[in-house]
PDB file of N, CA and C in Angstrom:
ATOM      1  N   UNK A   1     -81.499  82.538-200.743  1.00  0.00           N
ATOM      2  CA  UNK A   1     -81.620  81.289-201.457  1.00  0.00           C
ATOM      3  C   UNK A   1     -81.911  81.586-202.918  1.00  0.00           C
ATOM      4  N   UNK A   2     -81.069  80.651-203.638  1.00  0.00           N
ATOM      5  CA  UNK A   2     -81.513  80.999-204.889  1.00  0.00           C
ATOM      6  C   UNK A   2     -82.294  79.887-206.062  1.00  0.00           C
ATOM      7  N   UNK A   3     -82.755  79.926-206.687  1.00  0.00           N
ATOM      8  CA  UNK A   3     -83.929  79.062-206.861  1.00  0.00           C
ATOM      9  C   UNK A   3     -83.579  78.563-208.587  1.00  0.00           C
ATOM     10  N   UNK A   4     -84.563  77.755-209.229  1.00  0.00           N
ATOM     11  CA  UNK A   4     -84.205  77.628-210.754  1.00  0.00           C
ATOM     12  C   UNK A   4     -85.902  77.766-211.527  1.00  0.00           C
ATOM     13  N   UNK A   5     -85.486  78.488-212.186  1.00  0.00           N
ATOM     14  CA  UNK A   5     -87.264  79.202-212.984  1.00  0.00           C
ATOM     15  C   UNK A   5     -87.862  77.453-213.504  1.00  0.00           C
ATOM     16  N   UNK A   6     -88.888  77.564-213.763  1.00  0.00           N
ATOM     17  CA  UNK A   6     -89.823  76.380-213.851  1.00  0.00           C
ATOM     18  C   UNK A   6     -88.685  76.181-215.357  1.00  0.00           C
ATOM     19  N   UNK A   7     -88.989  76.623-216.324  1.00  0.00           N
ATOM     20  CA  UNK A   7     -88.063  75.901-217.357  1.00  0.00           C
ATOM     21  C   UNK A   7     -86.936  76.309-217.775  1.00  0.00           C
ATOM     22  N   UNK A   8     -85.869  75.279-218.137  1.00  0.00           N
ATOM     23  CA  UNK A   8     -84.020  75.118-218.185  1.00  0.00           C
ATOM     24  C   UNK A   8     -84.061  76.315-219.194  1.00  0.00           C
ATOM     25  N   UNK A   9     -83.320  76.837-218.976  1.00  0.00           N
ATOM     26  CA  UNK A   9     -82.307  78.325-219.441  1.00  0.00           C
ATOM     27  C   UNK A   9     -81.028  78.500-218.858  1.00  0.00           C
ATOM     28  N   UNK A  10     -80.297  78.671-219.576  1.00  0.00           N
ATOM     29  CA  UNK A  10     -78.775  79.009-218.857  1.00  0.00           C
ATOM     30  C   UNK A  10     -77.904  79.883-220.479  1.00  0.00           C
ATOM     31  N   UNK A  11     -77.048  80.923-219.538  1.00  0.00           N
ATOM     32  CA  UNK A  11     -76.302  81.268-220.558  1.00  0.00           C
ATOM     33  C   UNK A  11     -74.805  80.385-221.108  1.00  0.00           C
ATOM     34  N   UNK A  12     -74.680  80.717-222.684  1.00  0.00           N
ATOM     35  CA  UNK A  12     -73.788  80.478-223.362  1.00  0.00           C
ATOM     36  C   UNK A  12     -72.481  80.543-222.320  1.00  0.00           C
ATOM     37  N   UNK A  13     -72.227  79.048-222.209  1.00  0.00           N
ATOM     38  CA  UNK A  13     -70.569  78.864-221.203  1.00  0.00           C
ATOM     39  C   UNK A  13     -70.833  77.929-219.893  1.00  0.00           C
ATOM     40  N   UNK A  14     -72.234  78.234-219.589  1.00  0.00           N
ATOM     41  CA  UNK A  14     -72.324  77.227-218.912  1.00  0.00           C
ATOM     42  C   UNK A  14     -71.732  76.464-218.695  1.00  0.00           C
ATOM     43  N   UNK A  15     -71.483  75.331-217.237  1.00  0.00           N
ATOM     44  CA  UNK A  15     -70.866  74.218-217.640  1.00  0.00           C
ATOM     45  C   UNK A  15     -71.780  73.047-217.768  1.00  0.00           C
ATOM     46  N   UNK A  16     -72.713  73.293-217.724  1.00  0.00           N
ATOM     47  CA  UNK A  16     -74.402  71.930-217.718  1.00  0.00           C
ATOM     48  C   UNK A  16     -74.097  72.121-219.317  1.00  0.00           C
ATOM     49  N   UNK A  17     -73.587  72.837-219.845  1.00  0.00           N
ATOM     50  CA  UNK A  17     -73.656  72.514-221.405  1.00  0.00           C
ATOM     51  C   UNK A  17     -72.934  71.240-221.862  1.00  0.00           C
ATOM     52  N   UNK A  18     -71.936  71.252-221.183  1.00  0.00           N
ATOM     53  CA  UNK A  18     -70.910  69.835-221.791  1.00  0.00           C
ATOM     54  C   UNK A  18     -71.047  68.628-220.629  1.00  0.00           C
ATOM     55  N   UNK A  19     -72.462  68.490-219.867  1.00  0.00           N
ATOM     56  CA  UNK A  19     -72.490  67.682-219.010  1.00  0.00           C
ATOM     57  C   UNK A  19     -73.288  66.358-219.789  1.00  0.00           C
ATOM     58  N   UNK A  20     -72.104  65.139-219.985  1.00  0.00           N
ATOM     59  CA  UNK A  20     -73.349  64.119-220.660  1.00  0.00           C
ATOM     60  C   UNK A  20     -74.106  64.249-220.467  1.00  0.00           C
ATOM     61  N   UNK A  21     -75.498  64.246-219.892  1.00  0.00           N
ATOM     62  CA  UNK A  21     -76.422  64.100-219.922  1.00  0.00           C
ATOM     63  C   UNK A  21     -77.581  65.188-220.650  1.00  0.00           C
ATOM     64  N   UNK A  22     -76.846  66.496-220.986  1.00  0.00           N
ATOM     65  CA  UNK A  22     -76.945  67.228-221.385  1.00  0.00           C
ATOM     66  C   UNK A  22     -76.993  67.050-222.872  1.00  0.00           C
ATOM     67  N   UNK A  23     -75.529  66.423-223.468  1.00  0.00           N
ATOM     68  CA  UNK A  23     -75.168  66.247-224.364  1.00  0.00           C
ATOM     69  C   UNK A  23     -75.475  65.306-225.239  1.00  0.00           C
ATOM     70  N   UNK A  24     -76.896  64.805-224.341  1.00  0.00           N
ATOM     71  CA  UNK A  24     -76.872  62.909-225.115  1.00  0.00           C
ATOM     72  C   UNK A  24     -78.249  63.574-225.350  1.00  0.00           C
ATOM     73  N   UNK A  25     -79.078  64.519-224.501  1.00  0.00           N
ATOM     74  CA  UNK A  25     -80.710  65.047-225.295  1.00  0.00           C
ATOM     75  C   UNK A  25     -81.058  66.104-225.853  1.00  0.00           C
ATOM     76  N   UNK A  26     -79.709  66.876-225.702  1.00  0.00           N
ATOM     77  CA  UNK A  26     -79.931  68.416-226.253  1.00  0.00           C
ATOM     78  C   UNK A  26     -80.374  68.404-227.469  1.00  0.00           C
ATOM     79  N   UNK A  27     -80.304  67.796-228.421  1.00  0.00           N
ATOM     80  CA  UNK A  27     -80.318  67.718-229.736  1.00  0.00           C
ATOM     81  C   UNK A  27     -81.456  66.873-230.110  1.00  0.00           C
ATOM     82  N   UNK A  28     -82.225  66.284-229.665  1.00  0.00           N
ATOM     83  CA  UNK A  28     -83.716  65.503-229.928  1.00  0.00           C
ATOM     84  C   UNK A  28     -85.050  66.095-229.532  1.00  0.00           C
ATOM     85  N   UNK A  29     -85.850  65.908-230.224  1.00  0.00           N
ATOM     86  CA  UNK A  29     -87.234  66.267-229.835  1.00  0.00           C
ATOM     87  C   UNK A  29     -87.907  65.150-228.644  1.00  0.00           C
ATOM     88  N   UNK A  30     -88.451  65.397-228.011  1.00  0.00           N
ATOM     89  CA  UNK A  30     -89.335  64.804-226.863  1.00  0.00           C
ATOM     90  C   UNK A  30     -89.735  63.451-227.579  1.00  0.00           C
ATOM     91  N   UNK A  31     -90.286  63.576-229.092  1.00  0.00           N
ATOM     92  CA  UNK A  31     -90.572  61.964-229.575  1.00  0.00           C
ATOM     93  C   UNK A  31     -89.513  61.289-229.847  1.00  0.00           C
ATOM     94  N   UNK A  32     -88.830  61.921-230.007  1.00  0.00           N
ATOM     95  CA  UNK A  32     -87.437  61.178-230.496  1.00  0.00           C
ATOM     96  C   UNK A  32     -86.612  60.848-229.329  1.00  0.00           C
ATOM     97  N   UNK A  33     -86.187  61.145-228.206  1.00  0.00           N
ATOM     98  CA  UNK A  33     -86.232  60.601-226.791  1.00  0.00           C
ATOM     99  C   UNK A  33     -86.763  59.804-226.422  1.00  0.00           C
ATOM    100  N   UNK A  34     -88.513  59.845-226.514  1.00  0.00           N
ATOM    101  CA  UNK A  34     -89.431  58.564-226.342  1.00  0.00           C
ATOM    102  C   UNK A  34     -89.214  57.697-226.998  1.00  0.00           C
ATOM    103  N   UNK A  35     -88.594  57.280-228.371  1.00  0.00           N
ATOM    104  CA  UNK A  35     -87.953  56.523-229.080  1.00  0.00           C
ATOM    105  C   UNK A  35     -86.735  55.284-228.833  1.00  0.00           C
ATOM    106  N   UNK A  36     -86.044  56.321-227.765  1.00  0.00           N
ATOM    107  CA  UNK A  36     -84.350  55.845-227.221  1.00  0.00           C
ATOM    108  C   UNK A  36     -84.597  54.428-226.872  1.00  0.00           C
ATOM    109  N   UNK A  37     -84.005  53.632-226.751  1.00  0.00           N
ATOM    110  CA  UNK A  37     -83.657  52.291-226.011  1.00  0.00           C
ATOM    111  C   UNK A  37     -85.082  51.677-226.456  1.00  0.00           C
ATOM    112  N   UNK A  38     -85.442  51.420-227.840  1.00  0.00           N
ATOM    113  CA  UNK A  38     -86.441  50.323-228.148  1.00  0.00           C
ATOM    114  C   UNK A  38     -87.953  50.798-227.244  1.00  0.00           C
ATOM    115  N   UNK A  39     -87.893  52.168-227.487  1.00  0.00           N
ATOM    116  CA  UNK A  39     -89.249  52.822-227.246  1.00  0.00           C
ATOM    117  C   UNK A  39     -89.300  52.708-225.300  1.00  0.00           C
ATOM    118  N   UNK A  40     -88.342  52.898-224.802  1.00  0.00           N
ATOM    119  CA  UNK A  40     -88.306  52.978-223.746  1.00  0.00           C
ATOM    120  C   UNK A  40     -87.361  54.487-223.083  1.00  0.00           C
ATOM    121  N   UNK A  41     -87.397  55.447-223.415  1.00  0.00           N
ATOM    122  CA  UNK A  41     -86.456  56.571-223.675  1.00  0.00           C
ATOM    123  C   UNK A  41     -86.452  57.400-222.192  1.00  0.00           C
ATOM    124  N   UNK A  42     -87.909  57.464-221.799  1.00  0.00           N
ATOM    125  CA  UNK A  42     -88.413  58.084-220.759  1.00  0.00           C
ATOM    126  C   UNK A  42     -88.054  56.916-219.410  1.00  0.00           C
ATOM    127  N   UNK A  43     -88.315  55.985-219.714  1.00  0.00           N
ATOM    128  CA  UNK A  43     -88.009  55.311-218.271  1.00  0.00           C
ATOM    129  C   UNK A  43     -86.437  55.002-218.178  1.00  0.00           C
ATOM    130  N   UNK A  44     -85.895  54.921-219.168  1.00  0.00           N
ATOM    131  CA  UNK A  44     -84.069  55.341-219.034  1.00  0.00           C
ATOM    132  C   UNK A  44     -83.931  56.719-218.463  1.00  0.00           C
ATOM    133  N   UNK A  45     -84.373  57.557-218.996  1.00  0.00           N
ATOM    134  CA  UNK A  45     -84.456  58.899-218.332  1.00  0.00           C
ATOM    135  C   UNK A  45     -84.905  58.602-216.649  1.00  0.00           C
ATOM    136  N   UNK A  46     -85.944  58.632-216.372  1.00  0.00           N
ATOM    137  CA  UNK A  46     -86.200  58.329-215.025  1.00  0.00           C
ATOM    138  C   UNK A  46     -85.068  57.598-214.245  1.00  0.00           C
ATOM    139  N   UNK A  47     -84.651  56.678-214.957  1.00  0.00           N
ATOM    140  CA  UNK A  47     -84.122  55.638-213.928  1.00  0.00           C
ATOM    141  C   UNK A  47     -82.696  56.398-213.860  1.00  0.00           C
ATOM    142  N   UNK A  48     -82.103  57.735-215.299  1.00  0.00           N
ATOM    143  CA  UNK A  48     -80.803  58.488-214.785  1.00  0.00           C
ATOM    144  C   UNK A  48     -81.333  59.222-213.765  1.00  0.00           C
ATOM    145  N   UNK A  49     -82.434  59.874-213.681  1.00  0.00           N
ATOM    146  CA  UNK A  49     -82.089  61.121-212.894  1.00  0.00           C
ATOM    147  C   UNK A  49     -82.423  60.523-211.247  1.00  0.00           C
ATOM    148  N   UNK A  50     -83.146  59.145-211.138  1.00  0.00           N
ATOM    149  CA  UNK A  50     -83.207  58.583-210.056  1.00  0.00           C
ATOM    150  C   UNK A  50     -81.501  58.216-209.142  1.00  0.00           C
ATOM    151  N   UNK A  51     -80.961  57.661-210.507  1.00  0.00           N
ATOM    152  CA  UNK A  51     -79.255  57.550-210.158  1.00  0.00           C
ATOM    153  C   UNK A  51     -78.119  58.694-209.567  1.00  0.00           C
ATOM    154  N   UNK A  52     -78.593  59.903-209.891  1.00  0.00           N
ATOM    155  CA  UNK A  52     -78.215  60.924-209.598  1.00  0.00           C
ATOM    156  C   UNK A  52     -77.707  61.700-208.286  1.00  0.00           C
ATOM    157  N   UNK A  53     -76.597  61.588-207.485  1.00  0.00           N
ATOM    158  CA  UNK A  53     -76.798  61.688-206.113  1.00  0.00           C
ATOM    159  C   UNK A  53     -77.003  63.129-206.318  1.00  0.00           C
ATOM    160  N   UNK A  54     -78.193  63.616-205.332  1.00  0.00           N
ATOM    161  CA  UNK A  54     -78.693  64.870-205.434  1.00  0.00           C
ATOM    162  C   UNK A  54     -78.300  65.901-204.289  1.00  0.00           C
ATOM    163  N   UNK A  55     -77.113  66.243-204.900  1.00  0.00           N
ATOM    164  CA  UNK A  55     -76.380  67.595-204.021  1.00  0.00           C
ATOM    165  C   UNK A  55     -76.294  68.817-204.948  1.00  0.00           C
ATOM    166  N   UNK A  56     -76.261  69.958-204.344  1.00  0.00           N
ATOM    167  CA  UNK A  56     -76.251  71.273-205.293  1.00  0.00           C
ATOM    168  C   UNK A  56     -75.440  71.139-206.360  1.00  0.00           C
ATOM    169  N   UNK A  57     -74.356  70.934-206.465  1.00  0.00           N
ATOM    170  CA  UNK A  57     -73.594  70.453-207.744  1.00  0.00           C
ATOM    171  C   UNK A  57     -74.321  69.834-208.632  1.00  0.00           C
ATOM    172  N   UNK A  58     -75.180  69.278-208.339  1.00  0.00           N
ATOM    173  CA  UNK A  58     -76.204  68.169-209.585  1.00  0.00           C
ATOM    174  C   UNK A  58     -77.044  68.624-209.354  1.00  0.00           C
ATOM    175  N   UNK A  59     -77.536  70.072-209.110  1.00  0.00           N
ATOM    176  CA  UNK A  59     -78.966  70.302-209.220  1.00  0.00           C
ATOM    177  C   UNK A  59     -79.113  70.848-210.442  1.00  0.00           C
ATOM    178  N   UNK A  60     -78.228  71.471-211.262  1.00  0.00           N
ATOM    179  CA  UNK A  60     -78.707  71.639-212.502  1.00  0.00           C
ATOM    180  C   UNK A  60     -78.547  70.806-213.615  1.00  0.00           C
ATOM    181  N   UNK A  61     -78.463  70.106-213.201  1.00  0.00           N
ATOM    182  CA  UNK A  61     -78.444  68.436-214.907  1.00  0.00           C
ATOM    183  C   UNK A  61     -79.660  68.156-214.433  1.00  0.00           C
ATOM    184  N   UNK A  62     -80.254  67.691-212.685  1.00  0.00           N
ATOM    185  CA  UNK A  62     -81.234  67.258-212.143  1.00  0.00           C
ATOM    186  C   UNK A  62     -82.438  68.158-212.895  1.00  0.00           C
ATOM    187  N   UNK A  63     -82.506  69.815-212.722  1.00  0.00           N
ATOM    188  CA  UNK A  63     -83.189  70.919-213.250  1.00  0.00           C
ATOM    189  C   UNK A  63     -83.408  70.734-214.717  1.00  0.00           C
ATOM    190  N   UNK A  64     -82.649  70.289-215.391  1.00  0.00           N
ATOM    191  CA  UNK A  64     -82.335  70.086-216.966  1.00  0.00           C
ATOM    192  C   UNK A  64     -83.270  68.636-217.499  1.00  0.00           C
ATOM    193  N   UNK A  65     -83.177  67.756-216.905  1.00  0.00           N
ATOM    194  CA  UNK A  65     -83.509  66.199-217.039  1.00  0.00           C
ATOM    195  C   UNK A  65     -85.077  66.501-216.476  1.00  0.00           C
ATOM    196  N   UNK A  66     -85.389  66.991-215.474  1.00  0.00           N
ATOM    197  CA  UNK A  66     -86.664  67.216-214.813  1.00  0.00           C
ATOM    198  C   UNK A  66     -87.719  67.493-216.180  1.00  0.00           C
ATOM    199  N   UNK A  67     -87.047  69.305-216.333  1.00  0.00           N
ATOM    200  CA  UNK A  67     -87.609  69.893-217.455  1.00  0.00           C
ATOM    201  C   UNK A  67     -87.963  69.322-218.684  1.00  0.00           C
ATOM    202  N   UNK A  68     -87.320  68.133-219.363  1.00  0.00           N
ATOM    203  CA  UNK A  68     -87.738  67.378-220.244  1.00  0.00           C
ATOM    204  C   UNK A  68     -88.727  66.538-219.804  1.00  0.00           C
ATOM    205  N   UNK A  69     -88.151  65.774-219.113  1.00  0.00           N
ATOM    206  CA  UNK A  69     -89.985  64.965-218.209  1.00  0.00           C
ATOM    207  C   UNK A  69     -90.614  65.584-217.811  1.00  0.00           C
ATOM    208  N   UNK A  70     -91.044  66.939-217.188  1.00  0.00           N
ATOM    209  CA  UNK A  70     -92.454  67.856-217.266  1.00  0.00           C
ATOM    210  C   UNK A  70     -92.651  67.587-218.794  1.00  0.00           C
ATOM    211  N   UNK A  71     -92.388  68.170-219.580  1.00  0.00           N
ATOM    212  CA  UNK A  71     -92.667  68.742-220.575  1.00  0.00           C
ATOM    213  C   UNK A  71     -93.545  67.317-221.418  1.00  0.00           C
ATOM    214  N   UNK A  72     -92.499  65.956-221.327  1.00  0.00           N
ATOM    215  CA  UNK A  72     -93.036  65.177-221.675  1.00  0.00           C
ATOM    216  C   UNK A  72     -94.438  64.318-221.187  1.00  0.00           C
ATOM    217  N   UNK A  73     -94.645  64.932-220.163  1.00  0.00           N
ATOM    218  CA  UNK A  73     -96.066  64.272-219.331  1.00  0.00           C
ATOM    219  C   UNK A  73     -96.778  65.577-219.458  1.00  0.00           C
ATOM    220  N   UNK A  74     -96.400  66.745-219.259  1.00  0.00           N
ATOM    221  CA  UNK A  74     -97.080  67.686-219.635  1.00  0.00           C
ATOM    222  C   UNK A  74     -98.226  67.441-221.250  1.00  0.00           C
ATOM    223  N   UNK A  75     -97.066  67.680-222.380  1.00  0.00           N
ATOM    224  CA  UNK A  75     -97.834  67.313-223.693  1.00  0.00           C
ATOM    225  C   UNK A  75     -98.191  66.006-223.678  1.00  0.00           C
ATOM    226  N   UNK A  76     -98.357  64.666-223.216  1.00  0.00           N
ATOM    227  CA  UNK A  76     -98.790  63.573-223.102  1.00  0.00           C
ATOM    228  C   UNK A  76     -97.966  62.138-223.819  1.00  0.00           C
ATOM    229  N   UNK A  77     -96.833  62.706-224.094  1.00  0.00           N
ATOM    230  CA  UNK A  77     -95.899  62.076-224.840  1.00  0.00           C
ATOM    231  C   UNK A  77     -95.341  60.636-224.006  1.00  0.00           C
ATOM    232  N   UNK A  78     -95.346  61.180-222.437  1.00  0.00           N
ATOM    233  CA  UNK A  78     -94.967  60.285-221.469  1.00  0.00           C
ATOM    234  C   UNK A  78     -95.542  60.114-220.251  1.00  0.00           C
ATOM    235  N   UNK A  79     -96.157  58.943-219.543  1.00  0.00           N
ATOM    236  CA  UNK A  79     -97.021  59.262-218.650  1.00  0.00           C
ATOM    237  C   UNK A  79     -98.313  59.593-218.540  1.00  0.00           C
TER     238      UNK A  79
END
């Protein structure tokens, strides 16, 4: 079995690189996410990765999207 390290890493080529969801937060800071949709950024987030049918194929956008919400309840930004 193979597993995914606590935080998102992947090499250059990936295909989670050009996966919208990828492509719509790669580029923002955690406040600036919390920002999205009229200061509602994080519960849009939640409510994608809730949408998400969760089969191995989507476990790494799922792994990717996660890692930003740790991070954001982690530092206290969300939650």
């Amino acid at each position: 079995m193979e597993g995914y390290p606590y935080n998102f890493h992947v090499n250059a080529g990936n295909p989670i690189l050009k996966h919208p969801y990828y492509q719509k937060y790669n580029m923002l800071t955690l406040a600036q996410i919390a920002q999205l949709d009229d200061g509602q950024g994080f519960k849009s987030l939640t409510n994608e990765i809730a949408n998400i049918i969760v089969t191995n194929d989507n476990m790494p956008i799922l792994w990717y999207l996660r890692s930003i919400y740790k991070l954001a309840t982690d530092t206290g930004i969300w939650g």
